[in-house]
C-alpha atoms as a PDB file:
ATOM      1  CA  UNK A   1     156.265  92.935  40.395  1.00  0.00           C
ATOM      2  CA  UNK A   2     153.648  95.329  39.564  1.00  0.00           C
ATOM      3  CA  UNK A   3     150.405  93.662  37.544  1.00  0.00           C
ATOM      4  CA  UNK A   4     149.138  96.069  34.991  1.00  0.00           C
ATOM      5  CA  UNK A   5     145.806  95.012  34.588  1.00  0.00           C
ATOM      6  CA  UNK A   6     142.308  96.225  32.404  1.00  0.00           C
ATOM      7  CA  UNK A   7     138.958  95.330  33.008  1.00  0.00           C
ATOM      8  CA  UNK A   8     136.852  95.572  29.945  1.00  0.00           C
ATOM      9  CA  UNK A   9     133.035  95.541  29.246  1.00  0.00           C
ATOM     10  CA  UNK A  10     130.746  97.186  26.623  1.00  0.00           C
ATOM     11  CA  UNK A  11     129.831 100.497  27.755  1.00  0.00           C
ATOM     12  CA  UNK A  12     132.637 100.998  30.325  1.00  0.00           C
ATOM     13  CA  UNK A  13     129.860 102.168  32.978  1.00  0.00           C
ATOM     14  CA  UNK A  14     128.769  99.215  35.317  1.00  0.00           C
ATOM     15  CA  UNK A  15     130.951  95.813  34.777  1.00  0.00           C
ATOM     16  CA  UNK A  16     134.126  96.850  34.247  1.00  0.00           C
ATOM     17  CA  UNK A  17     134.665 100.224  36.161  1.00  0.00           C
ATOM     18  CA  UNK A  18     133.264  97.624  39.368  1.00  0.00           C
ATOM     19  CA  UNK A  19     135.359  95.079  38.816  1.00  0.00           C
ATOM     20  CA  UNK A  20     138.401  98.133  38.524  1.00  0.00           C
ATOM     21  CA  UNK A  21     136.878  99.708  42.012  1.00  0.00           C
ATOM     22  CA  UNK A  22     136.586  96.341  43.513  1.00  0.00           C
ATOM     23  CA  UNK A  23     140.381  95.103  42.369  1.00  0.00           C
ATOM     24  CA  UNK A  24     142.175  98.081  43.220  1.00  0.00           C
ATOM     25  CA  UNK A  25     140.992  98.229  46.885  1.00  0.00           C
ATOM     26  CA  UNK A  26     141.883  94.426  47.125  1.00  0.00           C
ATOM     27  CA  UNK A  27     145.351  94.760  45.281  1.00  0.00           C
ATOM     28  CA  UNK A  28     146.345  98.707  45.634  1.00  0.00           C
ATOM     29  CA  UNK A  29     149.715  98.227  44.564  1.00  0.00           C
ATOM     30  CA  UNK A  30     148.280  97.089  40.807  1.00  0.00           C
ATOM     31  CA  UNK A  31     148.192  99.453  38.374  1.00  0.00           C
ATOM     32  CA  UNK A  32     144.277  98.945  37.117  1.00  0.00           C
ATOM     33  CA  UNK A  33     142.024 100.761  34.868  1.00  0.00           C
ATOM     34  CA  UNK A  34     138.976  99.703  32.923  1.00  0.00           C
ATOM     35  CA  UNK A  35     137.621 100.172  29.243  1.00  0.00           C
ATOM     36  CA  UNK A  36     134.217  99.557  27.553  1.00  0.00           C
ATOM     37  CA  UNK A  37     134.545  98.177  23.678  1.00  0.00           C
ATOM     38  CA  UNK A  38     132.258 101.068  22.479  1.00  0.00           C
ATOM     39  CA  UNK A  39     132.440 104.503  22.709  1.00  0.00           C
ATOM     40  CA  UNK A  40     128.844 104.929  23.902  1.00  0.00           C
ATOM     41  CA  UNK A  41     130.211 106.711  27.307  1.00  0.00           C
ATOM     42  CA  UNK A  42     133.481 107.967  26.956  1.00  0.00           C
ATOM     43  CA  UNK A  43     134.493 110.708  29.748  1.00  0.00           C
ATOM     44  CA  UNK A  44     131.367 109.763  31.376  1.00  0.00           C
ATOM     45  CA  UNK A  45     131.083 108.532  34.886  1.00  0.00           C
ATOM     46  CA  UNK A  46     130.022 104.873  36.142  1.00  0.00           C
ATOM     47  CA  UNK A  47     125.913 104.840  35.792  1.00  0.00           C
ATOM     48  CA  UNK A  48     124.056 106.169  39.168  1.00  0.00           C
ATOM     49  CA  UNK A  49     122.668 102.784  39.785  1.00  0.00           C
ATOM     50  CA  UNK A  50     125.636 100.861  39.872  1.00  0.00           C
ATOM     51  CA  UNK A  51     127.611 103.817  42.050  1.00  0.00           C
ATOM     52  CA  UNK A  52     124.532 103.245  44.685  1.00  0.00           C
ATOM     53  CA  UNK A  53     124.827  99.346  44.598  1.00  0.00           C
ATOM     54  CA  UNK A  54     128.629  99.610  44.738  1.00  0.00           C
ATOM     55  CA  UNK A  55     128.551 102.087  47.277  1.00  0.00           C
ATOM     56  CA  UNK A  56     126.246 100.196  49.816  1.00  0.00           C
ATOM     57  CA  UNK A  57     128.872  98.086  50.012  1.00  0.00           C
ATOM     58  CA  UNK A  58     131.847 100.283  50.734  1.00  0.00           C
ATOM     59  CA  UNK A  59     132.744 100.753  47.138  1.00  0.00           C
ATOM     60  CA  UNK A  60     133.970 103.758  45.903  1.00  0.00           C
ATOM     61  CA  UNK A  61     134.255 104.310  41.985  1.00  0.00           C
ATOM     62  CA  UNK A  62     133.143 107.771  41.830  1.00  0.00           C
ATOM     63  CA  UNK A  63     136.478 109.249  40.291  1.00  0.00           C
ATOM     64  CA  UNK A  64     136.199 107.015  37.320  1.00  0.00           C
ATOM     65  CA  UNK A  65     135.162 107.848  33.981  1.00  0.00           C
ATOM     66  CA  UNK A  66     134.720 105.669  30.592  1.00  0.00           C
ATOM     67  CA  UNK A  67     136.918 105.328  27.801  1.00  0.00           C
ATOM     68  CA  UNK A  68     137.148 103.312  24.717  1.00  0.00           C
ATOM     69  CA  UNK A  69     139.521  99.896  24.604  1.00  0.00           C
ATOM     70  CA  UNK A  70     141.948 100.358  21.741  1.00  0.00           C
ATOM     71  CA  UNK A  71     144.845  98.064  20.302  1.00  0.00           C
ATOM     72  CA  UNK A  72     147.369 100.132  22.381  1.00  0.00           C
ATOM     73  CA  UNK A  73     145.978  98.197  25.743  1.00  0.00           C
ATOM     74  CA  UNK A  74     147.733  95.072  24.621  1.00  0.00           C
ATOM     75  CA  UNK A  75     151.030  97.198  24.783  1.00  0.00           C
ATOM     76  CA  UNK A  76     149.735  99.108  28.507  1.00  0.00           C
ATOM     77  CA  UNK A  77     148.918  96.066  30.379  1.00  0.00           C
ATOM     78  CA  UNK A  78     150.184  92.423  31.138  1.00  0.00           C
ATOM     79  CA  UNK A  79     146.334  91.012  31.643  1.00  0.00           C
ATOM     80  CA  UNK A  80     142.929  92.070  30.336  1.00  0.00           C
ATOM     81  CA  UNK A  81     139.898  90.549  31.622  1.00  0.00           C
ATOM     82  CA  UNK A  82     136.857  90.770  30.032  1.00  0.00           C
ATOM     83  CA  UNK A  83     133.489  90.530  31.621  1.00  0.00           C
ATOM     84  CA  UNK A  84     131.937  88.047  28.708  1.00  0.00           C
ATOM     85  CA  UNK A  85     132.251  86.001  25.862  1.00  0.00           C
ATOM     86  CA  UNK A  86     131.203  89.130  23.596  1.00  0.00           C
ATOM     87  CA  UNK A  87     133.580  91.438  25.252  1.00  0.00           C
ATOM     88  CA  UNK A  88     136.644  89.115  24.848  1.00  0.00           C
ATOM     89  CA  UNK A  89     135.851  88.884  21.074  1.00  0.00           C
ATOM     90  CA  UNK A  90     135.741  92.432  20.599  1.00  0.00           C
ATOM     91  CA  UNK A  91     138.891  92.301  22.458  1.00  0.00           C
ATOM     92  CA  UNK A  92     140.747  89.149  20.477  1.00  0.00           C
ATOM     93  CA  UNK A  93     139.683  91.353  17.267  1.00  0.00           C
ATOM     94  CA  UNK A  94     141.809  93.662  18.061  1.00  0.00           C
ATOM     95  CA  UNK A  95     145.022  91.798  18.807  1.00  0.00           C
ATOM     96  CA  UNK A  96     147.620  93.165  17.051  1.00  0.00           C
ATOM     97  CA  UNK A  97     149.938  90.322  15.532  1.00  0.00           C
ATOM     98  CA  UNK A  98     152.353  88.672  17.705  1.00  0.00           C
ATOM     99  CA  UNK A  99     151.195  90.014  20.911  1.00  0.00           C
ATOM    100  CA  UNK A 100     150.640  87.843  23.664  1.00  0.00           C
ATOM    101  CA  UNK A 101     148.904  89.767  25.883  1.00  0.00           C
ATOM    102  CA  UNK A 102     146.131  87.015  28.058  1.00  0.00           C
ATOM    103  CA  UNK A 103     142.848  88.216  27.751  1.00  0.00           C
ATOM    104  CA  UNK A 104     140.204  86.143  30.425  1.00  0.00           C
ATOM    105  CA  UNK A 105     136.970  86.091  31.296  1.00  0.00           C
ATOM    106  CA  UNK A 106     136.236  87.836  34.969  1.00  0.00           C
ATOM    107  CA  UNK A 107     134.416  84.399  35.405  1.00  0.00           C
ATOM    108  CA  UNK A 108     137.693  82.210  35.154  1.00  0.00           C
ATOM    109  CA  UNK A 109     137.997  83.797  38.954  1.00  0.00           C
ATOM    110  CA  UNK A 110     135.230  82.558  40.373  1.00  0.00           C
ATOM    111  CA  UNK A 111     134.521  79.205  39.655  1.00  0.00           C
ATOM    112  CA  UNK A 112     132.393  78.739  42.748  1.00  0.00           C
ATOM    113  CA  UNK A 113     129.951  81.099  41.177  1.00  0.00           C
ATOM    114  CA  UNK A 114     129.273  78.659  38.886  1.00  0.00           C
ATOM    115  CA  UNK A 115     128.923  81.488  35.927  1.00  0.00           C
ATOM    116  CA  UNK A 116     130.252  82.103  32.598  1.00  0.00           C
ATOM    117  CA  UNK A 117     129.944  85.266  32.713  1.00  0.00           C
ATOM    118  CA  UNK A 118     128.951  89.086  34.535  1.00  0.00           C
ATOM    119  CA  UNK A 119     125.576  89.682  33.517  1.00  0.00           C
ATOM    120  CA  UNK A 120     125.476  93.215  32.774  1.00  0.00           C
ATOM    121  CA  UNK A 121     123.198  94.975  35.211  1.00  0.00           C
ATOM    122  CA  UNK A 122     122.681  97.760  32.810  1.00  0.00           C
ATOM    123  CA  UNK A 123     120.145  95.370  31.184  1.00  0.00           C
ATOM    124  CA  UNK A 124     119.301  93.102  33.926  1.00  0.00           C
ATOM    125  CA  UNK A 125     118.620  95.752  36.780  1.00  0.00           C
ATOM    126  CA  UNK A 126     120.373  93.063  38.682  1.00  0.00           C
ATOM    127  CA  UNK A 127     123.472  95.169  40.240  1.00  0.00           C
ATOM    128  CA  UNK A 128     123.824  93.202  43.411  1.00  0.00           C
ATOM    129  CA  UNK A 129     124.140  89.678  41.264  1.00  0.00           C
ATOM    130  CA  UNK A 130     126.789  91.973  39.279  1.00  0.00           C
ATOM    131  CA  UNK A 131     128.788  93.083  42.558  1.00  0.00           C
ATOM    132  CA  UNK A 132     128.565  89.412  43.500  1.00  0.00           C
ATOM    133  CA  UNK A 133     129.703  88.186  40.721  1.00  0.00           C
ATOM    134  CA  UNK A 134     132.578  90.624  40.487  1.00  0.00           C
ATOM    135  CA  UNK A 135     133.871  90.494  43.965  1.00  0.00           C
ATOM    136  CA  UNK A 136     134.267  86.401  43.927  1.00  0.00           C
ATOM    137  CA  UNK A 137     136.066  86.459  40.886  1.00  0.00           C
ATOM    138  CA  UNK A 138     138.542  89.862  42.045  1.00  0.00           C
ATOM    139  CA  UNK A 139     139.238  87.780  44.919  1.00  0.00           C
ATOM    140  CA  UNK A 140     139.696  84.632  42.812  1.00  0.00           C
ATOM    141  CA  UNK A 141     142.029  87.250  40.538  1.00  0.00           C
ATOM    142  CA  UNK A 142     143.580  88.601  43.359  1.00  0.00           C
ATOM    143  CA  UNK A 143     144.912  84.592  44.976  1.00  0.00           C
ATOM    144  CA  UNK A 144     145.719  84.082  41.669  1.00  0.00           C
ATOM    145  CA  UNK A 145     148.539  86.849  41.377  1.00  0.00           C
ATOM    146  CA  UNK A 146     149.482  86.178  44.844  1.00  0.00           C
ATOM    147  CA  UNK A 147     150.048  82.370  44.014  1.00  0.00           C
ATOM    148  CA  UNK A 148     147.591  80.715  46.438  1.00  0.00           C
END
């Protein structure tokens, strides 16, 4: 079975296109992709900063670019995972009637981490806590799918 999953966060430039980066080399036979809730950065690709951060650490997300979420994701993929609480309401607004579509929080993943949610380093300046944060709960993510 192939998951079909979207990682969504605001701007579509830090959280999410990580968390995408970091899935898809765990889990390269998922079909990923990632979405911010705003169209601030549409066709625009992940912020410098968070490329550097990423990067250091053998992460390559250079190739992606933002886009907006829309209603059509709850037809495109089996799981969306948000990276907070204000994310997955923008998301659950958007539900069209009768899907059932789960929508999570990143954070559900990694519940040694102790978090309820990815801080978003865009404000913080904090990209390592971010890639932390991320990678515990893609591997969480990951075990999960796999059934461990």
């Amino acid at each position: 079975m192939t998951h079909r999953i979207l990682f969504v966060c605001l701007g579509n430039i830090c959280r999410s296109p990580a968390a995408e980066a970091v899935f898809r080399a765990l889990m390269p036979e998922a079909h990923t992709d990632s979405a911010g809730t705003s169209d601030w950065h549409v066709g625009r690709p992940p912020y410098a900063p968070m490329q550097e951060a990423a990067g250091a650490r053998g992460i390559d997300m250079s190739d992606l670019r933002g886009r907006q979420f829309s209603r059509a994701d709850f037809d495109l993929f089996d799981l969306i995972i948000a990276m907070d609480a204000s994310n997955m309401a923008d998301i659950e607004a958007q539900r069209p009637a009768g899907h059932a579509t789960s929508v999570r929080l990143l954070t559900d993943f990694a519940s040694e981490s102790g978090m309820d949610h990815v801080p978003d380093p865009y404000y913080t300046r904090d990209f390592d806590q971010a890639l932390d944060l991320i990678e515990q709960g893609a591997r969480g993510l990951q075990n999960s799918l796999r059934g461990k």
